[in-house]
Protein backbone atom coordinates (compact mmCIF):
# COMPACT_ATOMS: atom_id res chain seq x y z
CA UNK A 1 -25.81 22.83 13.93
CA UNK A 2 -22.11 23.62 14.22
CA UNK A 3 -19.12 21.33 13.53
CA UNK A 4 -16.22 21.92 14.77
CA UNK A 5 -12.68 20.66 13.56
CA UNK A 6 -9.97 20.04 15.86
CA UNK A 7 -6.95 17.63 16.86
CA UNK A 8 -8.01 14.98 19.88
CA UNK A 9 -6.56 14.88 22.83
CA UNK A 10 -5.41 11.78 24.64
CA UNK A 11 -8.82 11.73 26.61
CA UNK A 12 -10.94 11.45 22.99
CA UNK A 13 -9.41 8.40 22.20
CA UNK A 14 -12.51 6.11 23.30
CA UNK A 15 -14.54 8.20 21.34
CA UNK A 16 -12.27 8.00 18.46
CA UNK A 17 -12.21 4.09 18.52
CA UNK A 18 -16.07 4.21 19.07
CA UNK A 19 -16.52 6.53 15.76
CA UNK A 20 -14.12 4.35 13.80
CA UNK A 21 -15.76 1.09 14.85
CA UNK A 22 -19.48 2.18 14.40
CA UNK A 23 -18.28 3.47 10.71
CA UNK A 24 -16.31 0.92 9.54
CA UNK A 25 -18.69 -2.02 11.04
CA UNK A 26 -16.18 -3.32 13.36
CA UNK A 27 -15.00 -3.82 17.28
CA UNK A 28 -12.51 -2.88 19.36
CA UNK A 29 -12.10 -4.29 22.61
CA UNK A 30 -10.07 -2.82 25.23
CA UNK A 31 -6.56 -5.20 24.26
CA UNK A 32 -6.79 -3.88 20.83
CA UNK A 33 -6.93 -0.46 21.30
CA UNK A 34 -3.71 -0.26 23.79
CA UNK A 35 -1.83 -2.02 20.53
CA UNK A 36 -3.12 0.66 18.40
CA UNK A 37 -2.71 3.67 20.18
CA UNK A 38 1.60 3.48 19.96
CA UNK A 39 1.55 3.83 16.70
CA UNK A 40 -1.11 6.77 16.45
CA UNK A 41 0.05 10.62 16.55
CA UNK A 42 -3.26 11.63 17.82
CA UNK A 43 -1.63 15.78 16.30
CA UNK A 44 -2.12 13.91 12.93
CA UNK A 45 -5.86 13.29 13.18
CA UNK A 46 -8.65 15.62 13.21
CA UNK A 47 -11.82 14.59 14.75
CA UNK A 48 -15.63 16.57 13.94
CA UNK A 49 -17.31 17.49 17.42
CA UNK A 50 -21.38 17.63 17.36
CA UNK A 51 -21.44 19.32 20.32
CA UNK A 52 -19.37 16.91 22.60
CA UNK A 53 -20.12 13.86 20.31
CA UNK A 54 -17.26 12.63 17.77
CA UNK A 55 -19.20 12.62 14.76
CA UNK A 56 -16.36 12.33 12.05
CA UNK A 57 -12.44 10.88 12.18
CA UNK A 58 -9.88 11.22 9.64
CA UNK A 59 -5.89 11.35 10.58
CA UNK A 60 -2.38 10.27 8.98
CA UNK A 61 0.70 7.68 10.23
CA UNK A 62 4.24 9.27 9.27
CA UNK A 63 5.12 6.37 6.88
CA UNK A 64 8.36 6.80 4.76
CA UNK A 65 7.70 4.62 0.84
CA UNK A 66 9.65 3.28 -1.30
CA UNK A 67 10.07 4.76 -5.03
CA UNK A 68 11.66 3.30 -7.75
CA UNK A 69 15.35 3.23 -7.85
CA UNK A 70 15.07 2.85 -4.48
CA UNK A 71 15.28 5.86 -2.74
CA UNK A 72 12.45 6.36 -0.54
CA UNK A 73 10.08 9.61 -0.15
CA UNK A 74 7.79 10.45 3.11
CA UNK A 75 4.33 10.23 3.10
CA UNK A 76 1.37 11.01 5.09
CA UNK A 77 -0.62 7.55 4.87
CA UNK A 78 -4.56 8.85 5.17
CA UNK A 79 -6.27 6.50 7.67
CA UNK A 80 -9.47 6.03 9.94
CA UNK A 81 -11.81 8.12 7.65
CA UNK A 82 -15.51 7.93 8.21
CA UNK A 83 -18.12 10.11 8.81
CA UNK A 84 -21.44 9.04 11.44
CA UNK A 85 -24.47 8.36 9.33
CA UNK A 86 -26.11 10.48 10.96
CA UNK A 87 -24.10 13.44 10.14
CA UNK A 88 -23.77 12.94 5.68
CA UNK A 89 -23.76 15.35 3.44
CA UNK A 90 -23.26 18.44 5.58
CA UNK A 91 -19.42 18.54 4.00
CA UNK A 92 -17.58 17.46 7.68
CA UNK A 93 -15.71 14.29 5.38
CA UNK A 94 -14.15 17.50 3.36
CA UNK A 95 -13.24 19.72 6.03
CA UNK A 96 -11.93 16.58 7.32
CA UNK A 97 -9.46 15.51 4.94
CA UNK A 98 -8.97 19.25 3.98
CA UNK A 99 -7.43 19.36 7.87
CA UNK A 100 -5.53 16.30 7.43
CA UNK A 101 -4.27 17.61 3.94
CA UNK A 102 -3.46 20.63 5.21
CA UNK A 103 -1.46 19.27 7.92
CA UNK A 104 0.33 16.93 5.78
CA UNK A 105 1.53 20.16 3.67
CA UNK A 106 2.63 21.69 7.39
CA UNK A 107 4.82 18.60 7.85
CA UNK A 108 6.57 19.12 4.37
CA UNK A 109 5.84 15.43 3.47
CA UNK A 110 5.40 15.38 -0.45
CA UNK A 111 2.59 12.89 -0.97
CA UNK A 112 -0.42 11.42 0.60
CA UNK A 113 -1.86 7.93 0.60
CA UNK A 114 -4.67 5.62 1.29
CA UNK A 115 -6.26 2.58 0.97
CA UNK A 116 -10.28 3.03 0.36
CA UNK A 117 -12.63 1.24 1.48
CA UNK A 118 -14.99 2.33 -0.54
CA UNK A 119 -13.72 3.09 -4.41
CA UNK A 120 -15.89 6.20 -5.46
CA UNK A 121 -15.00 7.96 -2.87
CA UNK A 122 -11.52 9.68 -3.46
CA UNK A 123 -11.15 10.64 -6.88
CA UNK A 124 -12.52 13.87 -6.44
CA UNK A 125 -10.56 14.64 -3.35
CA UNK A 126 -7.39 14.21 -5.81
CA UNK A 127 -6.35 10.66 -5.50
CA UNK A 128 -5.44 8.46 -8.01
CA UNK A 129 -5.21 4.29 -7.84
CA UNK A 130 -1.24 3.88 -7.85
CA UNK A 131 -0.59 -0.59 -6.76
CA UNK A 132 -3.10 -3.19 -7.24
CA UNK A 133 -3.76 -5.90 -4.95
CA UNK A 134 -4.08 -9.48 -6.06
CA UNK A 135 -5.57 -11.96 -4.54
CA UNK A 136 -4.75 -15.54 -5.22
CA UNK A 137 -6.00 -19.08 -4.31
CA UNK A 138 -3.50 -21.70 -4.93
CA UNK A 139 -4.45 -25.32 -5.44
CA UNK A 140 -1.39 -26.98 -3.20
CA UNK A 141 -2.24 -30.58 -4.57
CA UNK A 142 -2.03 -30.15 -8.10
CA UNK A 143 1.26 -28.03 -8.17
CA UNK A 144 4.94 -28.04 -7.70
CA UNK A 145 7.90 -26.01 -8.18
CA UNK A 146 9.36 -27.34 -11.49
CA UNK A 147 11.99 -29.95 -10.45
CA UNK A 148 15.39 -28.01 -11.85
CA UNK A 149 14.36 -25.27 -9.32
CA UNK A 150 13.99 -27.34 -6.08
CA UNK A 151 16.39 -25.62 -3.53
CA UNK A 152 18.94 -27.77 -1.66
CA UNK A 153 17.29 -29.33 2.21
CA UNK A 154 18.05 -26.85 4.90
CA UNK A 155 17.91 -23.42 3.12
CA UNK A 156 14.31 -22.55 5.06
CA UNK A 157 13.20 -23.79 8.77
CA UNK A 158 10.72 -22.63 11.26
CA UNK A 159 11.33 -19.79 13.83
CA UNK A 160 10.09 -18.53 17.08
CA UNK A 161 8.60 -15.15 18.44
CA UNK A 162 12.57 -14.07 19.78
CA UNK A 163 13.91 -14.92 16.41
CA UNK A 164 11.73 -13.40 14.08
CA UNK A 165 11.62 -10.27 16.53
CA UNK A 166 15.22 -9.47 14.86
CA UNK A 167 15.34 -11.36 11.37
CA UNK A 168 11.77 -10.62 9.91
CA UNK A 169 12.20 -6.55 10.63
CA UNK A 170 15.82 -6.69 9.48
CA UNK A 171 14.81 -8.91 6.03
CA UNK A 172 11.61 -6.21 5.46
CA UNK A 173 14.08 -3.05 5.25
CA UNK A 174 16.47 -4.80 2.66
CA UNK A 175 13.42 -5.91 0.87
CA UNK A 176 10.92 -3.23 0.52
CA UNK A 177 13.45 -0.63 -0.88
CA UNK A 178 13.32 -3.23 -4.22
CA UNK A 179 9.63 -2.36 -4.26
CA UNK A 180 8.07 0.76 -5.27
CA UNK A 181 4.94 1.28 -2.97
CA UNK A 182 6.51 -0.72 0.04
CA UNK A 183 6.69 1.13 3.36
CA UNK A 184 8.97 1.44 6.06
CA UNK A 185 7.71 0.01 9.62
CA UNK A 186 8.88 1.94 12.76
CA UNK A 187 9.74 -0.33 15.82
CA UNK A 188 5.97 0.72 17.68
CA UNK A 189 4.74 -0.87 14.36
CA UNK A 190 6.76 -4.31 14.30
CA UNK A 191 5.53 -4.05 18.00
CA UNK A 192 1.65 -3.83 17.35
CA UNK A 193 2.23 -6.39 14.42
CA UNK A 194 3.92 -9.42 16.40
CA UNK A 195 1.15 -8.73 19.10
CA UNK A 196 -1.76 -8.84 16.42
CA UNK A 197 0.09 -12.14 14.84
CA UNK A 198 0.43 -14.16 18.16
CA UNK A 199 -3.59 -13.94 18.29
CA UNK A 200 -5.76 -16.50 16.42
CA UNK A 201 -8.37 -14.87 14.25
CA UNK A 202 -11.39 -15.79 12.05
CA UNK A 203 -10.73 -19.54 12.76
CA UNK A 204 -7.08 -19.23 11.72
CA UNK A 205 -4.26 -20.23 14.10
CA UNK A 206 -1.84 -17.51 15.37
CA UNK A 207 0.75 -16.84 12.93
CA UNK A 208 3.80 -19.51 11.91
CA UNK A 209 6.69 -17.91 10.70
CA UNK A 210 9.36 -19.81 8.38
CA UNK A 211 12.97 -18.01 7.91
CA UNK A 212 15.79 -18.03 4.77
CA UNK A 213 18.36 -16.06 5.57
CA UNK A 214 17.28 -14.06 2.68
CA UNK A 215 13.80 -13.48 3.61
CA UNK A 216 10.53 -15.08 5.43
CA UNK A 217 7.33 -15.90 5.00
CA UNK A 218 4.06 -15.68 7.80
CA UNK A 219 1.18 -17.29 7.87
CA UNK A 220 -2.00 -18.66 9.54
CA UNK A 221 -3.68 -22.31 9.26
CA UNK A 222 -7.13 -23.08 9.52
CA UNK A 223 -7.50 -26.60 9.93
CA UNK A 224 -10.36 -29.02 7.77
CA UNK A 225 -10.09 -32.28 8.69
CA UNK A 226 -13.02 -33.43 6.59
CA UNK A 227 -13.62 -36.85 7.47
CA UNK A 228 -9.91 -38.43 7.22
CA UNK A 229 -9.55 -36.21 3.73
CA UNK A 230 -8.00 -33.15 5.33
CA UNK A 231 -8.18 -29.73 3.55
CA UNK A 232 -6.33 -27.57 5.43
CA UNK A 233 -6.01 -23.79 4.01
CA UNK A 234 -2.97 -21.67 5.09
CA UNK A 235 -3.68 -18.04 4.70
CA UNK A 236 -0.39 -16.34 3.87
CA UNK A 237 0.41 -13.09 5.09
CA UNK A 238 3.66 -11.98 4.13
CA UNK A 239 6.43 -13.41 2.06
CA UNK A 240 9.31 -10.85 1.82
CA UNK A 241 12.89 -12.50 -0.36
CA UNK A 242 15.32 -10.13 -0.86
CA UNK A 243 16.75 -13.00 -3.30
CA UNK A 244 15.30 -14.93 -6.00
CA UNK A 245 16.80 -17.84 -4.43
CA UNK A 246 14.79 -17.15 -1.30
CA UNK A 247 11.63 -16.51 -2.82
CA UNK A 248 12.08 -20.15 -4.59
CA UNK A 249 13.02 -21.72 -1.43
CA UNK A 250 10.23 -20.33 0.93
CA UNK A 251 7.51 -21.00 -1.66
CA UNK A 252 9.44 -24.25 -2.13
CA UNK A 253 8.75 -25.13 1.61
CA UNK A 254 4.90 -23.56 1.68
CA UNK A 255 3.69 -26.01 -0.91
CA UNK A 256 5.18 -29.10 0.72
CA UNK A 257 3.09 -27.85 3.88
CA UNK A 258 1.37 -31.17 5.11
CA UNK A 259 -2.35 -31.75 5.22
CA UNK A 260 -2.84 -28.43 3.36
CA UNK A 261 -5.23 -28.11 0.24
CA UNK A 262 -5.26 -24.43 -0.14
CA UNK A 263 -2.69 -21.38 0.38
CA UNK A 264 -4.99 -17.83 0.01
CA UNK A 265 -3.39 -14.58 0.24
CA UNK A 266 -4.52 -11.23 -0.40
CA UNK A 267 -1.12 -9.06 -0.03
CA UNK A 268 1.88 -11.92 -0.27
CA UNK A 269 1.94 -12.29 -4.30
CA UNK A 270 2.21 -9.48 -6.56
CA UNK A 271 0.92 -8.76 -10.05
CA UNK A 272 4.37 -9.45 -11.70
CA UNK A 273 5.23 -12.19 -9.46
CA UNK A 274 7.54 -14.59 -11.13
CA UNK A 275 5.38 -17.80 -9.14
CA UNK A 276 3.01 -18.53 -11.59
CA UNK A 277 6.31 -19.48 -14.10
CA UNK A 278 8.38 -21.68 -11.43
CA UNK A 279 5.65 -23.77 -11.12
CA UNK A 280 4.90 -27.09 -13.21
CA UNK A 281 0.91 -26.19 -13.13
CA UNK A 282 0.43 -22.64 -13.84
CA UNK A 283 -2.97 -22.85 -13.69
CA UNK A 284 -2.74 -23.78 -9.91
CA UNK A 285 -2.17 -20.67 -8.83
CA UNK A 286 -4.98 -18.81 -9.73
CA UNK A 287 -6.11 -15.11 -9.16
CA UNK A 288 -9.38 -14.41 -7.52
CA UNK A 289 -9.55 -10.52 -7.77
CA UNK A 290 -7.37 -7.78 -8.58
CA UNK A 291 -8.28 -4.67 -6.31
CA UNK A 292 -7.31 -1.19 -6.02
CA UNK A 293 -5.04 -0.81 -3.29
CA UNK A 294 -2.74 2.17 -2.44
CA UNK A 295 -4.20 5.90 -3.96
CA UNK A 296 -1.95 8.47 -3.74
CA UNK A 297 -2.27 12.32 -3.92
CA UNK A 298 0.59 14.22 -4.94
CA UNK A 299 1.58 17.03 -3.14
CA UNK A 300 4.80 18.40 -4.00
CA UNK A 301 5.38 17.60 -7.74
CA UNK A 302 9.39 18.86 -8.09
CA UNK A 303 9.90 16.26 -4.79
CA UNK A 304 8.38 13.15 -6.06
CA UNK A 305 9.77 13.42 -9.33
CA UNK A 306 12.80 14.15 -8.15
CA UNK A 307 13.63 10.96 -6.34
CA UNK A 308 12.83 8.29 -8.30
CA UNK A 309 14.90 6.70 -11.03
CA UNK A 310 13.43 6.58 -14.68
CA UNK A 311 13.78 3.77 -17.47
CA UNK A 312 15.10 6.15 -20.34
CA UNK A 313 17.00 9.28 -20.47
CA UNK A 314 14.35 11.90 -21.66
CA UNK A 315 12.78 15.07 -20.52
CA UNK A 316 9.09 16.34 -20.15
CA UNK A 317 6.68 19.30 -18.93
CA UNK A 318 3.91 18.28 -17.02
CA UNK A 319 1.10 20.57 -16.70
CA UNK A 320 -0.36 19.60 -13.43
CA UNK A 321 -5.12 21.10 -13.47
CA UNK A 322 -6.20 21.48 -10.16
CA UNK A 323 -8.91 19.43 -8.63
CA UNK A 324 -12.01 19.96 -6.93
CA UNK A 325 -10.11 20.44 -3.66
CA UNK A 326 -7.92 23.14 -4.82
CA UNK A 327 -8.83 26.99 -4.08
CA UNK A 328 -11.20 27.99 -5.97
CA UNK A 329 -8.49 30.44 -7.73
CA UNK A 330 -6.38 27.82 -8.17
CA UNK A 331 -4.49 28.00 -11.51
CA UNK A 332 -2.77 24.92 -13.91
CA UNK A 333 0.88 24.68 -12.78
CA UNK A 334 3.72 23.05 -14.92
CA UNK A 335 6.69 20.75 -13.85
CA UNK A 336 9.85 19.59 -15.59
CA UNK A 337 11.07 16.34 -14.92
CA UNK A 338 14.28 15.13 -16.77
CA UNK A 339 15.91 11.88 -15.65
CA UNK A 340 16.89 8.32 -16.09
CA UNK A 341 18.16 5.49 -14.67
CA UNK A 342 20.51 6.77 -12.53
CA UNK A 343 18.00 9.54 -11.58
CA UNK A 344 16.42 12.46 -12.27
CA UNK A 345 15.88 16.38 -11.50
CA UNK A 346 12.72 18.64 -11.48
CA UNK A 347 11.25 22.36 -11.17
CA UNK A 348 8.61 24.39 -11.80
CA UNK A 349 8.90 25.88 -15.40
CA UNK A 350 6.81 27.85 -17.65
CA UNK A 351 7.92 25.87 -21.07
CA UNK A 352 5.66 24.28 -23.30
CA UNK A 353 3.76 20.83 -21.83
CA UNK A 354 4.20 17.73 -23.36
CA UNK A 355 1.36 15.83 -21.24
CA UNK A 356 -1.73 17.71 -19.43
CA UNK A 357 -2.92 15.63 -16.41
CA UNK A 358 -4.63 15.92 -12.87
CA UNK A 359 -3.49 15.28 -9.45
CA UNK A 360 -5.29 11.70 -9.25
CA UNK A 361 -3.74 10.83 -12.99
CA UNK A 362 -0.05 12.07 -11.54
CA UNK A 363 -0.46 9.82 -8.46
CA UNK A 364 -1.63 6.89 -10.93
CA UNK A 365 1.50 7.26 -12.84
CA UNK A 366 4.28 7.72 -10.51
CA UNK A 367 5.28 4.73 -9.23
CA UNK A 368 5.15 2.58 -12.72
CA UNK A 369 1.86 1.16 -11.69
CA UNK A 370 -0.25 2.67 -14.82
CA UNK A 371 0.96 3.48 -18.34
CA UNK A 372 0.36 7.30 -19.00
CA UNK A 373 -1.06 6.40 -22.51
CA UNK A 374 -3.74 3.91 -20.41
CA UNK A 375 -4.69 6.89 -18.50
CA UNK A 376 -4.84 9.20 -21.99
CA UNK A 377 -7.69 6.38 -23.45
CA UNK A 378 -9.47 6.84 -20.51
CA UNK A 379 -9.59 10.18 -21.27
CA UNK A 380 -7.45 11.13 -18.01
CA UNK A 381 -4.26 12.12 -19.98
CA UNK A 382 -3.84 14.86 -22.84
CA UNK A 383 -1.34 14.47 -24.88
CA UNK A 384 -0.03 18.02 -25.63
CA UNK A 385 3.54 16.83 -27.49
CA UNK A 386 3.04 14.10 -30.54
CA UNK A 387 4.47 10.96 -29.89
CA UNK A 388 4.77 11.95 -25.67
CA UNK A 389 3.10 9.02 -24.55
CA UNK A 390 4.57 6.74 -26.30
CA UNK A 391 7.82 7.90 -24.94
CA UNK A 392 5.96 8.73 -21.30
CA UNK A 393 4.84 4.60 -21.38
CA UNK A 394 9.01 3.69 -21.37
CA UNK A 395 10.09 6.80 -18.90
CA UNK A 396 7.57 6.21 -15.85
CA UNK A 397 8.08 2.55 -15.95
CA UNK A 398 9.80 0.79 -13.26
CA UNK A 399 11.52 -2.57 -12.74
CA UNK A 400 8.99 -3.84 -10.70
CA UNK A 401 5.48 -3.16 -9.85
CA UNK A 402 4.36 -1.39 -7.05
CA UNK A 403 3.15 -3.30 -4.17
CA UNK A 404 2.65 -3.25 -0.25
CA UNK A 405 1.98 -5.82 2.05
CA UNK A 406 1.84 -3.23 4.43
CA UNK A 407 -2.12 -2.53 4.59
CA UNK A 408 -2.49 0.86 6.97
């Protein structure tokens, strides 16, 4: 049996959409896939031919991320991975993403990322668990914000589909450059998300949209009248402040929601959201999982750590070990990063290392999300230079977590 690797062509596309619905378990009908094609590049996928028969997918969106400090770096986002059950362990899922790498590499973009749906998967391909994602279930009855930070009437009111067409995209680019991890969304994208939103889905009502003119928040309802004791839940989507104020003020107005005895949300509230203290009942909002979420593979070490911002002014030499993707000849390469908070520089250098790491332990650490001296008691971080990690803990930090609500 031969495999072959190649980019699809606009005619492969219901085969492609066939593949990625038989391997992820889901279904496309014909309305869905004309709001997904826009935003694919089919020359960044690769698809695995049996024959004439798409037996494997794998491909990347051009998304541009958001680092700390600020500034933003491209990155290939890995998507629509699977491989036909049929066709397992005959290596087509590493040629795969060894195409899509490659190609990634061709486009100069400095890092890749994904979001796995399975979470033994990508380690060995180089990828290391950068955000978390927490989900939370908040108990709307039994909570409030505390009184002294009750915003003044009028600061939040609903908006229609013109509206929100111009503020919510607008809000989202002033907001997501405060987050490290957040992602950029191209106009096709905004497009193919307002057209998903206006549908109702899994019992939930098309999506209601409230507006601060600092921010919004979108969500779904899915009514429970239960016998004259209603129970609504509101599943909340996004809630993007570029203000503190606005953040108050839209959570403010989501927990007076009427009839409503649950708000869920897997993506809206981050790890170091600042909710769970403006609150009168902390234990109302409570978290139901924390899940891995973005994974990133670094690419082009003197790039990445060249355009973030750092919390002290220091200096180190990372020795970067190849993984089990690498050439087989493939030889430990070292990288000096010195920065701080207004920035930072990097190269390739021969001087001494102060930390010894992988590719997957790098990704882990770059955006803040993961203390290097976590990583270096799970045995994923050598500390060459005494005293390194304690300083490497302060350095790779960042002012806020990283976080999407930008699944791709």
């Amino acid at each position: 049996m031969s495999i072959e690797i190649r980019v699809p062509e606009r005619a492969d596309a219901p085969a492609m959409f066939a593949a990625d619905a038989r391997g992820f378990g889901t279904f496309y009908d014909e309305d869905e896939v004309q709001r997904r094609l826009p935003i694919m590049d089919l020359s960044r996928f690769r698809i695995a031919l049996d024959d004439a028969e798409v037996v494997g997918v794998a491909g990347s969106f051009a998304l541009d991320m958001s680092v700390p400090g600020g500034a933003t770096v491209p990155m290939g986002g890995v998507t629509w991975v699977s491989v036909a059950a049929t066709h397992r362990r005959q290596g087509i899922l590493r040629r795969l993403l060894g195409a899509v790498h490659a190609d990634i590499d061709a486009r100069g973009e400095p890092v890749a990322g994904l979001g796995a749906s399975e979470g033994a998967i990508y380690g060995r391909f180089g990828y290391g668990v950068a955000t978390q994602m927490r989900r939370v279930a908040i108990d709307v009855r039994a909570v409030r914000l505390r009184d002294e930070l009750v915003p003044k009437p009028g600061s939040v009111r609903f908006i229609g589909h013109d509206e929100a067409r111009v503020h919510v995209p607008a809000v989202w680019e002033r907001a997501r450059r405060q987050r490290p991890a957040e992602m950029a969304r191209s106009e096709t994208w905004w497009d193919m998300a307002f057209a998903d939103q206006a549908k109702a889905q899994d019992g939930f009502s098309p999506v209601v949209r409230l507006r601060h003119d600092e921010g919004y928040a979108a969500y779904r309802v899915r009514t429970k009248w239960n016998e004259g004791r209603p129970a609504h839940e509101v599943d909340l989507l996004e809630l993007v402040a570029v203000t503190d104020e606005a953040h108050l003020a839209l959570w403010h107005t989501l927990l007076g929601i009427d009839l409503v005895a649950t708000i869920t949300s897997r993506r809206a509230v981050p790890i170091d959201d600042p909710l769970q203290l403006a609150v009168d009942n902390p234990r109302a909002v409570g978290t139901v999982a924390i899940d891995d979420d973005v994974w990133l593979r670094p690419h082009q070490p003197a790039d990445l750590l060249g355009a973030r911002t750092y919390m002290s002014e220091d200096r180190f030499v990372l020795e970067l070990l190849p993984d089990t993707t690498d050439a087989a000849d493939a030889v430990p390469t070292r990288w000096e990063v010195e920065g701080g908070p207004d920035g930072g520089v990097s190269r390739r250098t021969r001087r001494r290392a102060d930390l010894v790491l992988d590719r997957a332990a790098f990704g882990a650490i770059y955006l803040g999300g993961f203390r290097p001296s976590v990583l270096a008691r799970a045995q994923r971080i050598t500390e060459a230079t005494p005293g390194a990690l304690r300083r490497a803990d302060v350095f790779f930090s960042a002012e806020r977590m990283p976080h999407t609500q930008n699944p791709f």
